[in-house]
N, C-alpha and C. Protein backbone atom coordinates (compact mmCIF):
# COMPACT_ATOMS: atom_id res chain seq x y z
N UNK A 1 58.34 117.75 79.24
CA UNK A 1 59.65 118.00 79.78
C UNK A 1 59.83 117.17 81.05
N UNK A 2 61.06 116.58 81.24
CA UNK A 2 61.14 116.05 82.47
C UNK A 2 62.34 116.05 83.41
N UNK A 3 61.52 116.66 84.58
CA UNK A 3 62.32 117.86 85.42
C UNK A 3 63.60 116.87 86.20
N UNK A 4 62.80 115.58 86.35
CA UNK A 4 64.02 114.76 86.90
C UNK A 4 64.91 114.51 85.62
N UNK A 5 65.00 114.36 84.77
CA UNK A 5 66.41 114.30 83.87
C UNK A 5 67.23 115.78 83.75
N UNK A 6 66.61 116.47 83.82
CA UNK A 6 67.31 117.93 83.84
C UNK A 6 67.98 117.93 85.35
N UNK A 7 67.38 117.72 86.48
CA UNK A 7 67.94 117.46 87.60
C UNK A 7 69.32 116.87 87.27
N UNK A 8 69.17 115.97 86.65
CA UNK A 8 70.33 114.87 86.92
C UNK A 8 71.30 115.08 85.82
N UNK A 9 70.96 115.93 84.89
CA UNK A 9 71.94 116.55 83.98
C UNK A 9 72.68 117.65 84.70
N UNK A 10 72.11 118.56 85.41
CA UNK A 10 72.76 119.88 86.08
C UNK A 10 73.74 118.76 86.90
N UNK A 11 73.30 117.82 88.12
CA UNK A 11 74.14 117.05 89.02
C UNK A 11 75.05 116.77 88.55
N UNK A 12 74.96 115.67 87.51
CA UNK A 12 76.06 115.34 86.46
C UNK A 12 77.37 116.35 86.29
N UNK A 13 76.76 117.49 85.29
CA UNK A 13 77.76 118.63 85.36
C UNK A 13 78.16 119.35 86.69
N UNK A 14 77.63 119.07 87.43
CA UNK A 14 78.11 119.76 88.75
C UNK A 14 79.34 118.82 89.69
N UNK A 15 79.16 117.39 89.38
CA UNK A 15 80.15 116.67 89.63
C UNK A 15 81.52 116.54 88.80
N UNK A 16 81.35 117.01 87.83
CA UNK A 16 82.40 117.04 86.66
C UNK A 16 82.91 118.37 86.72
N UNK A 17 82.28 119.33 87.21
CA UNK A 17 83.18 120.55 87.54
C UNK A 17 84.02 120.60 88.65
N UNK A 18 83.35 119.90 90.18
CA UNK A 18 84.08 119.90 90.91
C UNK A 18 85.07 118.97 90.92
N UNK A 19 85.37 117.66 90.05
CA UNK A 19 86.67 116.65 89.76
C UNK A 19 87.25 118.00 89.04
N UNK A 20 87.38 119.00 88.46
CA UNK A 20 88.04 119.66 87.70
C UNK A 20 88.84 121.21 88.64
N UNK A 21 87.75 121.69 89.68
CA UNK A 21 87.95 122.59 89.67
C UNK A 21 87.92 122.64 91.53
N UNK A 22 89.17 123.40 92.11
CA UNK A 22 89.12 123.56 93.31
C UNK A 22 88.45 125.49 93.72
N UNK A 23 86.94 125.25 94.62
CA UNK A 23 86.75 126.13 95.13
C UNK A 23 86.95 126.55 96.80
N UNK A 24 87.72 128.29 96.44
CA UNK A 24 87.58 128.92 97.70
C UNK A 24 86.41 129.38 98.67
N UNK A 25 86.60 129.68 99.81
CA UNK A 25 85.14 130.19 100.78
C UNK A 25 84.76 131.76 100.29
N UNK A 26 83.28 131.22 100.00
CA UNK A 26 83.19 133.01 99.54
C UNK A 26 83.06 133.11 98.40
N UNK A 27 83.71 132.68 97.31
CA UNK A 27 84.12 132.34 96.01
C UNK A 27 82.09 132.83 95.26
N UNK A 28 81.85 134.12 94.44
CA UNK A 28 80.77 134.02 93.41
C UNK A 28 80.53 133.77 92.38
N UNK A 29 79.47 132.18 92.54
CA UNK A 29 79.22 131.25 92.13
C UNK A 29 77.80 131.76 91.11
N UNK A 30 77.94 132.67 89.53
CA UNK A 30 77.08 133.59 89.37
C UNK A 30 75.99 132.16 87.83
N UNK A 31 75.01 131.97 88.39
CA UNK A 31 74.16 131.38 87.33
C UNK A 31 73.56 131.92 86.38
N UNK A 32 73.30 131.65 85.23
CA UNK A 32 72.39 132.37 84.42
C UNK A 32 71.28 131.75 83.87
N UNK A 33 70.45 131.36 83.45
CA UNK A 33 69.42 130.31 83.35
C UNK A 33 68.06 130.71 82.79
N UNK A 34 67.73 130.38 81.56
CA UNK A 34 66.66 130.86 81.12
C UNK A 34 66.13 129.21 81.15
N UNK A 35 64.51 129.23 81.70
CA UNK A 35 63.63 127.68 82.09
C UNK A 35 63.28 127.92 80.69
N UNK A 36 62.80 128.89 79.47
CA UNK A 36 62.38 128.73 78.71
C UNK A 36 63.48 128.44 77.66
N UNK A 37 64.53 128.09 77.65
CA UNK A 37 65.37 127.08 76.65
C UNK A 37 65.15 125.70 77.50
N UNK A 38 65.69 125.70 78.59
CA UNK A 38 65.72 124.46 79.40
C UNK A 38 64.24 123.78 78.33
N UNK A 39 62.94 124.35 78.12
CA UNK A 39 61.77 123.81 77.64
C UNK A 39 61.82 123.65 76.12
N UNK A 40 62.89 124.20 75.67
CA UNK A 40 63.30 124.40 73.53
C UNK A 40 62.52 124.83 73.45
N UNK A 41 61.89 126.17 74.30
CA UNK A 41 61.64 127.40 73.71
C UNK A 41 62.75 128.84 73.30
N UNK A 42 61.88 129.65 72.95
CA UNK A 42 62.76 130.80 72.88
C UNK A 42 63.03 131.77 74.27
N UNK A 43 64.27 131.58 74.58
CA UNK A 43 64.63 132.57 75.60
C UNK A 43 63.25 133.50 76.06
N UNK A 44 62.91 134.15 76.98
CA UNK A 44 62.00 134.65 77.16
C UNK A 44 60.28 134.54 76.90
N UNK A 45 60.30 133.57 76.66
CA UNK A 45 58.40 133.47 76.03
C UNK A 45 58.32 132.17 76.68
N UNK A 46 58.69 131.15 78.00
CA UNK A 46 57.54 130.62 78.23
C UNK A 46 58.71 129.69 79.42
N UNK A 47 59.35 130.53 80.39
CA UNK A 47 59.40 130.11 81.47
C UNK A 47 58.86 129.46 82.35
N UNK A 48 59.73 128.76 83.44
CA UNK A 48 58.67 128.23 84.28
C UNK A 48 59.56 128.01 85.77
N UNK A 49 58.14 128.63 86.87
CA UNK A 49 59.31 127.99 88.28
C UNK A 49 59.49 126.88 88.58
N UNK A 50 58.41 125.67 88.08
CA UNK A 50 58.92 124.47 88.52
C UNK A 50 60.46 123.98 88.18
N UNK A 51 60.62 124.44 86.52
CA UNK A 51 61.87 124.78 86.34
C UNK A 51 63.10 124.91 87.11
N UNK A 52 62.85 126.43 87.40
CA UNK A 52 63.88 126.82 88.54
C UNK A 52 63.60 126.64 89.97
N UNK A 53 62.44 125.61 89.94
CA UNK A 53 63.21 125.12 92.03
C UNK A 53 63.75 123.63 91.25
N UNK A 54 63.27 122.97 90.34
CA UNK A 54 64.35 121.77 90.11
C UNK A 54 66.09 122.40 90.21
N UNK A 55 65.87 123.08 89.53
CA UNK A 55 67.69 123.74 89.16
C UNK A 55 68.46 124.04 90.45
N UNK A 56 67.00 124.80 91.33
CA UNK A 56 67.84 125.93 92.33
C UNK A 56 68.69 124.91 93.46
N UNK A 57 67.57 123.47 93.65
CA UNK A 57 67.80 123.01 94.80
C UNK A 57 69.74 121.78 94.60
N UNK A 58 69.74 121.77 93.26
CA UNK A 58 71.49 121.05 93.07
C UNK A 58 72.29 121.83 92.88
N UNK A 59 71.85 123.33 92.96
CA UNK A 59 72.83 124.56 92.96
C UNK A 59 73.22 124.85 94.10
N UNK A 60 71.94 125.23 94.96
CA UNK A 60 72.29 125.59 96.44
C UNK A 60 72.86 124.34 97.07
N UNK A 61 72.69 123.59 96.65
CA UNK A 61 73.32 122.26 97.62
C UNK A 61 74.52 122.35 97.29
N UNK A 62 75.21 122.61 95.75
CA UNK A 62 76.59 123.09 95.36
C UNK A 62 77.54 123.76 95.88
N UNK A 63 76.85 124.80 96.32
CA UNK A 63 77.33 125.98 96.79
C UNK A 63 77.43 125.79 97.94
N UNK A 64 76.82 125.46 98.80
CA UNK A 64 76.48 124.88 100.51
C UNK A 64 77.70 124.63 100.96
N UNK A 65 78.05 123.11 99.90
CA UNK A 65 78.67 122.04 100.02
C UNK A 65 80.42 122.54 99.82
N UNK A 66 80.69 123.68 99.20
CA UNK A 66 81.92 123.94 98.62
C UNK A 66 81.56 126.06 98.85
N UNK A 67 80.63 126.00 99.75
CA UNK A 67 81.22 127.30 100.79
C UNK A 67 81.17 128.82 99.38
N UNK A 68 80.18 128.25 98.56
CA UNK A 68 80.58 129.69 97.73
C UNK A 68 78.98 130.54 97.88
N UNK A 69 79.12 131.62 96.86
CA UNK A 69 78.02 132.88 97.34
C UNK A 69 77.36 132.39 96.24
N UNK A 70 76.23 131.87 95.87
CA UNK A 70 74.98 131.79 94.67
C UNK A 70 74.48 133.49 94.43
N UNK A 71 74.77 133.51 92.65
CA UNK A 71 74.39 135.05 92.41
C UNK A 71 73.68 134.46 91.27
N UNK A 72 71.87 135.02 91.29
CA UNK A 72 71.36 134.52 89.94
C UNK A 72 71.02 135.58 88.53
N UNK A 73 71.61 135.83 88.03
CA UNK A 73 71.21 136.88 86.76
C UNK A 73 70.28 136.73 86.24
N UNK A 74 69.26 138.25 86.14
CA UNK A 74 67.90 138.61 85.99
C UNK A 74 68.01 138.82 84.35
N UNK A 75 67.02 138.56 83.52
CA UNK A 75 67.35 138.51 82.20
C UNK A 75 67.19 140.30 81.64
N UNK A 76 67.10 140.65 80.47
CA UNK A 76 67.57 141.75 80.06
C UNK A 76 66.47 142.65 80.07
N UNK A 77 65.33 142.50 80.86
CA UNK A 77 64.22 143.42 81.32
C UNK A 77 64.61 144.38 82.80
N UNK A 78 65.14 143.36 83.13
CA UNK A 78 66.20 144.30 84.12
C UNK A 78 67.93 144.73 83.93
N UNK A 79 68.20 144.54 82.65
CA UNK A 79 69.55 144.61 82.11
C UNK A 79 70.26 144.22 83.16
N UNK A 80 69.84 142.19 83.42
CA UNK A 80 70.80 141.26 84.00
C UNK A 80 71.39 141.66 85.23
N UNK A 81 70.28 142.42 86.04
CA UNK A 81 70.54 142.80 87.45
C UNK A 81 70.36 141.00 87.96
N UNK A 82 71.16 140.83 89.27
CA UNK A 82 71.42 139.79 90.12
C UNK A 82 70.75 139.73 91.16
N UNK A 83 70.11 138.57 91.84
CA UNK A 83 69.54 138.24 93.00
C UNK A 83 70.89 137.37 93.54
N UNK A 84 70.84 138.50 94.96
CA UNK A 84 71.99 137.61 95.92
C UNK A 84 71.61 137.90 97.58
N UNK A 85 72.55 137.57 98.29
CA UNK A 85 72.09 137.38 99.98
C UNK A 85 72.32 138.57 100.30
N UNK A 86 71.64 139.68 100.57
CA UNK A 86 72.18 140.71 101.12
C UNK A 86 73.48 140.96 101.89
N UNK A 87 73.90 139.58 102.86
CA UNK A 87 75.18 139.63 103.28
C UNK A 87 76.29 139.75 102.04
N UNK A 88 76.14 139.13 101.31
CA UNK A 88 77.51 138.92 99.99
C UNK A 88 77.68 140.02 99.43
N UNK A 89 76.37 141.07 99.23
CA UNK A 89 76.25 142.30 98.38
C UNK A 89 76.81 142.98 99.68
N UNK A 90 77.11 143.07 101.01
CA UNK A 90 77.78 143.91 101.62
C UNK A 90 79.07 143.37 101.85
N UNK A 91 79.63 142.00 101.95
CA UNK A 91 80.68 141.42 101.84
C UNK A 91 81.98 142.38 100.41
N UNK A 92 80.93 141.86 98.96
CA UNK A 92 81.57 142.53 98.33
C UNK A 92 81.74 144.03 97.63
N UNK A 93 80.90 144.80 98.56
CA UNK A 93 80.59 145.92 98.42
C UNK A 93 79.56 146.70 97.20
N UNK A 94 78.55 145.94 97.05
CA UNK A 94 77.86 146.05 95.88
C UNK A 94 76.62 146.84 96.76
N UNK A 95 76.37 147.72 95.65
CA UNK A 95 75.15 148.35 95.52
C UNK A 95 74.03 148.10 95.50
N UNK A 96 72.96 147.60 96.26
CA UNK A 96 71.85 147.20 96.08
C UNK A 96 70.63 148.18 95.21
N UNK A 97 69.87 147.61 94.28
CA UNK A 97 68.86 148.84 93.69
C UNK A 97 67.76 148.19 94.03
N UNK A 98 66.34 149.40 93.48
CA UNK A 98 65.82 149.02 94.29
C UNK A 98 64.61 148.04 92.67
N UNK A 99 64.38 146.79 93.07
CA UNK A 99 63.52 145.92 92.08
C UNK A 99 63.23 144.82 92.65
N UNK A 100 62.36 144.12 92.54
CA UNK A 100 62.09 142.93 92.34
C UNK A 100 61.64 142.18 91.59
N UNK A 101 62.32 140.83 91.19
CA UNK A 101 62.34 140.05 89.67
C UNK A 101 61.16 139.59 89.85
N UNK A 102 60.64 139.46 88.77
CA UNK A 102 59.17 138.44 88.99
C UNK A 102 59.63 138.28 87.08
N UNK A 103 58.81 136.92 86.69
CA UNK A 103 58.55 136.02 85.48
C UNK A 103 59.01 137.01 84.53
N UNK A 104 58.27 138.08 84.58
CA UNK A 104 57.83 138.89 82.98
C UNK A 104 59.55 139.68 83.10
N UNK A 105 59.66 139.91 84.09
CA UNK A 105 60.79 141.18 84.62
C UNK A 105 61.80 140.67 85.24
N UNK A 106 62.38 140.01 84.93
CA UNK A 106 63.50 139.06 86.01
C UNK A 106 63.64 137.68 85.63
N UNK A 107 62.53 137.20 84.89
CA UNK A 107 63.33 135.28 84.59
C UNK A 107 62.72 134.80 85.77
N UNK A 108 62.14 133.84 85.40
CA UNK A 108 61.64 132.40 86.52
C UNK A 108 62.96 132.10 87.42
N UNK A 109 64.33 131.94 86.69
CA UNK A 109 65.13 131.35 88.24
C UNK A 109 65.24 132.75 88.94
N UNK A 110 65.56 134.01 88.61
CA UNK A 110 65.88 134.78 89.66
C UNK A 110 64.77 134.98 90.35
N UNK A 111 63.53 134.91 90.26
CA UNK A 111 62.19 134.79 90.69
C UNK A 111 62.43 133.81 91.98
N UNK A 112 62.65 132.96 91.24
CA UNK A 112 62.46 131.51 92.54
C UNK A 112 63.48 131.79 93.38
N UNK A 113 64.65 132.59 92.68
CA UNK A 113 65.75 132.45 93.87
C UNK A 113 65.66 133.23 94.80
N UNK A 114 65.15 134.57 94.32
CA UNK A 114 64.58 135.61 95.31
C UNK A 114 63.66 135.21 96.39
N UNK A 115 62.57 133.82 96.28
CA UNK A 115 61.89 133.91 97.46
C UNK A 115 62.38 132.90 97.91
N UNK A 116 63.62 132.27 97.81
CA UNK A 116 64.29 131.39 98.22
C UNK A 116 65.55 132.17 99.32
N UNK A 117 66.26 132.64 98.98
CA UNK A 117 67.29 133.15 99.75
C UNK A 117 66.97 133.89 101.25
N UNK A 118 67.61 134.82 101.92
CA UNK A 118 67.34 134.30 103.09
C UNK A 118 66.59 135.59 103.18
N UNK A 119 67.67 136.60 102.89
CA UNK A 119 67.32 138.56 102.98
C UNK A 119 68.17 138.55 101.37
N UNK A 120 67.09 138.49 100.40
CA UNK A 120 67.57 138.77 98.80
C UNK A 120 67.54 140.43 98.74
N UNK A 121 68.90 140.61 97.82
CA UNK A 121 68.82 142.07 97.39
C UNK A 121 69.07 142.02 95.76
N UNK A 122 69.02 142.63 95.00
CA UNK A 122 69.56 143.09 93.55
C UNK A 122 70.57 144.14 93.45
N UNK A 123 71.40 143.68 92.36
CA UNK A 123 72.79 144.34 92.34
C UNK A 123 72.70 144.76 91.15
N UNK A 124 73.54 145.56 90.51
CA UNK A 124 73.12 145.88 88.73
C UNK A 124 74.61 145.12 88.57
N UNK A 125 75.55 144.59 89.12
CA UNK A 125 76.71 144.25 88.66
C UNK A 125 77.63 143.18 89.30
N UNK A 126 78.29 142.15 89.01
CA UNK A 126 78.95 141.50 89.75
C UNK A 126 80.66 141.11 89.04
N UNK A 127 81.79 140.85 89.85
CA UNK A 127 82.71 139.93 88.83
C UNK A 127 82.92 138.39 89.69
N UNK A 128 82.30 137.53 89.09
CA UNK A 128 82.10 136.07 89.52
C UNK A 128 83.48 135.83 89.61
N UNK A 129 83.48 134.22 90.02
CA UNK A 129 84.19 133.52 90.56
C UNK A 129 84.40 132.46 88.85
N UNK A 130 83.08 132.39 88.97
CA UNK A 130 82.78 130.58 88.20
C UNK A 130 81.21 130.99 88.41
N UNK A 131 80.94 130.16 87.14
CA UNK A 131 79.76 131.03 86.36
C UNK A 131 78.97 129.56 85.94
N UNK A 132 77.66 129.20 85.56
CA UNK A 132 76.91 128.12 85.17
C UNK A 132 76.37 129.47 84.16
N UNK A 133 76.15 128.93 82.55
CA UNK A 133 74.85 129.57 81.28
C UNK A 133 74.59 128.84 81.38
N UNK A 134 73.18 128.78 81.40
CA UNK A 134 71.95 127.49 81.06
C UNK A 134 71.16 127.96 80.00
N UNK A 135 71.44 127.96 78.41
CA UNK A 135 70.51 128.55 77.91
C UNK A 135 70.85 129.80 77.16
N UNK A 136 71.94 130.10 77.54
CA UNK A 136 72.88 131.40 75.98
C UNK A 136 72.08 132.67 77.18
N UNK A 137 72.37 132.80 78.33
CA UNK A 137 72.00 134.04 78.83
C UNK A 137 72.97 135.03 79.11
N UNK A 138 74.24 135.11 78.26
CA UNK A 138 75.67 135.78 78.89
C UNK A 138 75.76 136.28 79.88
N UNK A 139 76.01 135.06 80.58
CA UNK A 139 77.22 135.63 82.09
C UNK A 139 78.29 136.61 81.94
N UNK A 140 78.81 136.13 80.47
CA UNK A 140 80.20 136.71 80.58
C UNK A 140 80.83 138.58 81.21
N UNK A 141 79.15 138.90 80.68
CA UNK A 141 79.59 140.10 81.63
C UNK A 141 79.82 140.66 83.07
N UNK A 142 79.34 139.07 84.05
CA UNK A 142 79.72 139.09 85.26
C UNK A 142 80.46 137.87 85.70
N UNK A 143 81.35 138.13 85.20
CA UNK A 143 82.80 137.20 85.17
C UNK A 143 83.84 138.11 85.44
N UNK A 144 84.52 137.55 86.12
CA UNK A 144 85.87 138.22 86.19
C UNK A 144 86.92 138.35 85.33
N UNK A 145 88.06 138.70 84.80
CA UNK A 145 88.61 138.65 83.86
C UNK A 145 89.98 137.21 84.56
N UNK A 146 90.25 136.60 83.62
CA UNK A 146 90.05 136.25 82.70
C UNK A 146 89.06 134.94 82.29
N UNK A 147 88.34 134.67 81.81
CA UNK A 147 87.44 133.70 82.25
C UNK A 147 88.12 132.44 81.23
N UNK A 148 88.02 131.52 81.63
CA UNK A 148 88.21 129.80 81.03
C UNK A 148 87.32 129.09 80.96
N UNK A 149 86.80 128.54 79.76
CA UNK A 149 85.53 127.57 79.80
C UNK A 149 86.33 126.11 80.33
N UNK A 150 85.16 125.58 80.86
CA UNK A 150 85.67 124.13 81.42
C UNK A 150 85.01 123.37 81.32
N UNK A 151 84.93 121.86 80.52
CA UNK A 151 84.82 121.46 79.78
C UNK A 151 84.31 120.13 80.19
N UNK A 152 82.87 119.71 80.23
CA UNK A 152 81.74 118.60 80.88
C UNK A 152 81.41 118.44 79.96
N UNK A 153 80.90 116.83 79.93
CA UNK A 153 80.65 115.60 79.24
C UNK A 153 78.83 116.51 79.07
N UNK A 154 78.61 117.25 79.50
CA UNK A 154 77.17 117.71 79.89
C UNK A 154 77.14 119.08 79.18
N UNK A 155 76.53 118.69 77.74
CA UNK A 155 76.42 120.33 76.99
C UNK A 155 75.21 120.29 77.04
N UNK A 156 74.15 119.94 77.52
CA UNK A 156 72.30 120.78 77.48
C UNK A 156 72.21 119.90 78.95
N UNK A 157 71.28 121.44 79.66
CA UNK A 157 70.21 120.95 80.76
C UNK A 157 68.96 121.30 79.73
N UNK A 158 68.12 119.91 79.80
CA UNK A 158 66.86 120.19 79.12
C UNK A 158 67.36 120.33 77.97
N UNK A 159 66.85 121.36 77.01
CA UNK A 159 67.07 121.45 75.48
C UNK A 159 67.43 122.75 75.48
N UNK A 160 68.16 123.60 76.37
CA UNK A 160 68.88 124.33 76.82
C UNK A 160 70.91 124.05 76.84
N UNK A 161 71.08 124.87 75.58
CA UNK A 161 72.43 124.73 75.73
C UNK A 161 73.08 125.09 77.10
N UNK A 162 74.17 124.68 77.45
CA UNK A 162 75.11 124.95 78.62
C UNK A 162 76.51 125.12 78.40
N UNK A 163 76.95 126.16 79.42
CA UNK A 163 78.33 126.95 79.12
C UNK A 163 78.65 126.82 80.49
N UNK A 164 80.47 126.34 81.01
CA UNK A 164 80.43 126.81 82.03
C UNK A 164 81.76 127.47 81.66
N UNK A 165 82.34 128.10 83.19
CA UNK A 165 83.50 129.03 83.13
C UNK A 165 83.89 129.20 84.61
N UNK A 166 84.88 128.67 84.68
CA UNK A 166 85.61 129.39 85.76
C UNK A 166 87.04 130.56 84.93
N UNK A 167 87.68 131.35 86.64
CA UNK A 167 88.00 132.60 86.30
C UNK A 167 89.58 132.70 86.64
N UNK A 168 90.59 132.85 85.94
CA UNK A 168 92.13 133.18 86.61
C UNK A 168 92.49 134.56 86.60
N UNK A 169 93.44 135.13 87.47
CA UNK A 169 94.00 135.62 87.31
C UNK A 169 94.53 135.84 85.82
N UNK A 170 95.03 137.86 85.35
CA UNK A 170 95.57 137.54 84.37
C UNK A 170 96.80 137.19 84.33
N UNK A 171 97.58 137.00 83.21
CA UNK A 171 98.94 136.61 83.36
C UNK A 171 99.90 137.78 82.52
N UNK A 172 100.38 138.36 83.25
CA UNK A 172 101.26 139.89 83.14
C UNK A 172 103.38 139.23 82.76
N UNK A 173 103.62 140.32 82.16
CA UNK A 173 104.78 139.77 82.24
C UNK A 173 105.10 140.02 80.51
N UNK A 174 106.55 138.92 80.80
CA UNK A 174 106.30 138.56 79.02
C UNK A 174 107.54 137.24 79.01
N UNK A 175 108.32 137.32 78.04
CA UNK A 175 109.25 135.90 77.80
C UNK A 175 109.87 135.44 79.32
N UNK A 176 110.30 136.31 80.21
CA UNK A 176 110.46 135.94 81.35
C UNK A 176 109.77 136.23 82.19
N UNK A 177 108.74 135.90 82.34
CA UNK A 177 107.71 135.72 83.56
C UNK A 177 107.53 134.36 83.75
N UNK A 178 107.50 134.50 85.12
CA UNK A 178 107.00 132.84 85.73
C UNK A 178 105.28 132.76 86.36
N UNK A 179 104.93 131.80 86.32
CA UNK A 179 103.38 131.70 86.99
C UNK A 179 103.27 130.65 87.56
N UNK A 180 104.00 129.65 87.48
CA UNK A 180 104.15 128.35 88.63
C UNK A 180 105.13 128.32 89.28
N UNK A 181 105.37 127.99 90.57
CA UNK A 181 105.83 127.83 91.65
C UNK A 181 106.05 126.58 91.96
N UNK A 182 106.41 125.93 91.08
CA UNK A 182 106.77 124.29 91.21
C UNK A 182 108.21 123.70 91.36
């Protein structure tokens, strides 16, 4: 596997989202990421952190760079509890429980992201902003409604399919409703 082409595949798609997509401050920026597709394995059987510090470090620079909250989803041993900054989980009023992800119980990226962040907590729930799947790990349940896939030249990090999504408002109304202001 080679961690610099996966690097430069996530970059890739990360530049093609932002020509597409304008982000707010604050805005949760929720990943999902299994290293063991990234490797064309099977979801769960053979993760890795080198993996997820290649991934973590063009994410956090993402996020840095365009002011949003990094939330990483723990795979379904913890039924997709989130590693985030303890500030954001009191920002958005989330519940912290009490776990910590490790490999077997949490997924290699929420692992890495946990000893990465500054004061990490776990949440059992989030509604994102704009969402990265790396790997078929459904975000979609921490998405906001209504979610929109958006659409990069970049469908696999690694041999790991990729999904992204940002989130609108819904649109209420009916034959006469307006939604642009132009």
């Amino acid at each position: 596997m080679n961690l610099q082409q996966t690097t430069e595949q996530l970059q890739q798609l990360l530049t093609e989202l932002e020509q597409q997509v304008t982000f707010r401050k604050g805005q949760l920026f929720v990943v999902g990421c299994s290293t063991s597709e990234v490797k064309g394995q099977k979801i769960g059987t053979a993760g890795g952190l080198e993996i997820a510090e290649a991934l973590f470090k063009p994410l956090h620079a993402f996020a840095v760079r365009h002011e949003l909250s990094l939330v990483f989803q723990g795979c379904e041993h913890l039924n997709r509890a989130l590693t985030l900054e303890r500030q954001v989980a009191d920002d958005y009023r989330l519940e912290p429980v009490s776990v910590i992800p490790v490999q077997i119980a949490g997924g290699s990226m929420s692992t890495y992201a946990y000893g990465q962040l500054m004061d990490p907590v776990i949440v059992e729930e989030v509604q994102a902003h704009v969402g990265i799947d790396i790997g078929q790990t459904l975000i979609g349940m921490h998405l906001k409604r209504v979610a929109v896939p958006v659409r990069t030249s970049v469908s696999h990090i690694g041999e790991a399919v990729v999904t992204v999504a940002i989130t609108r408002p819904k649109l209420i109304g009916g034959e006469r409703a307006v939604y642009n202001m132009n």
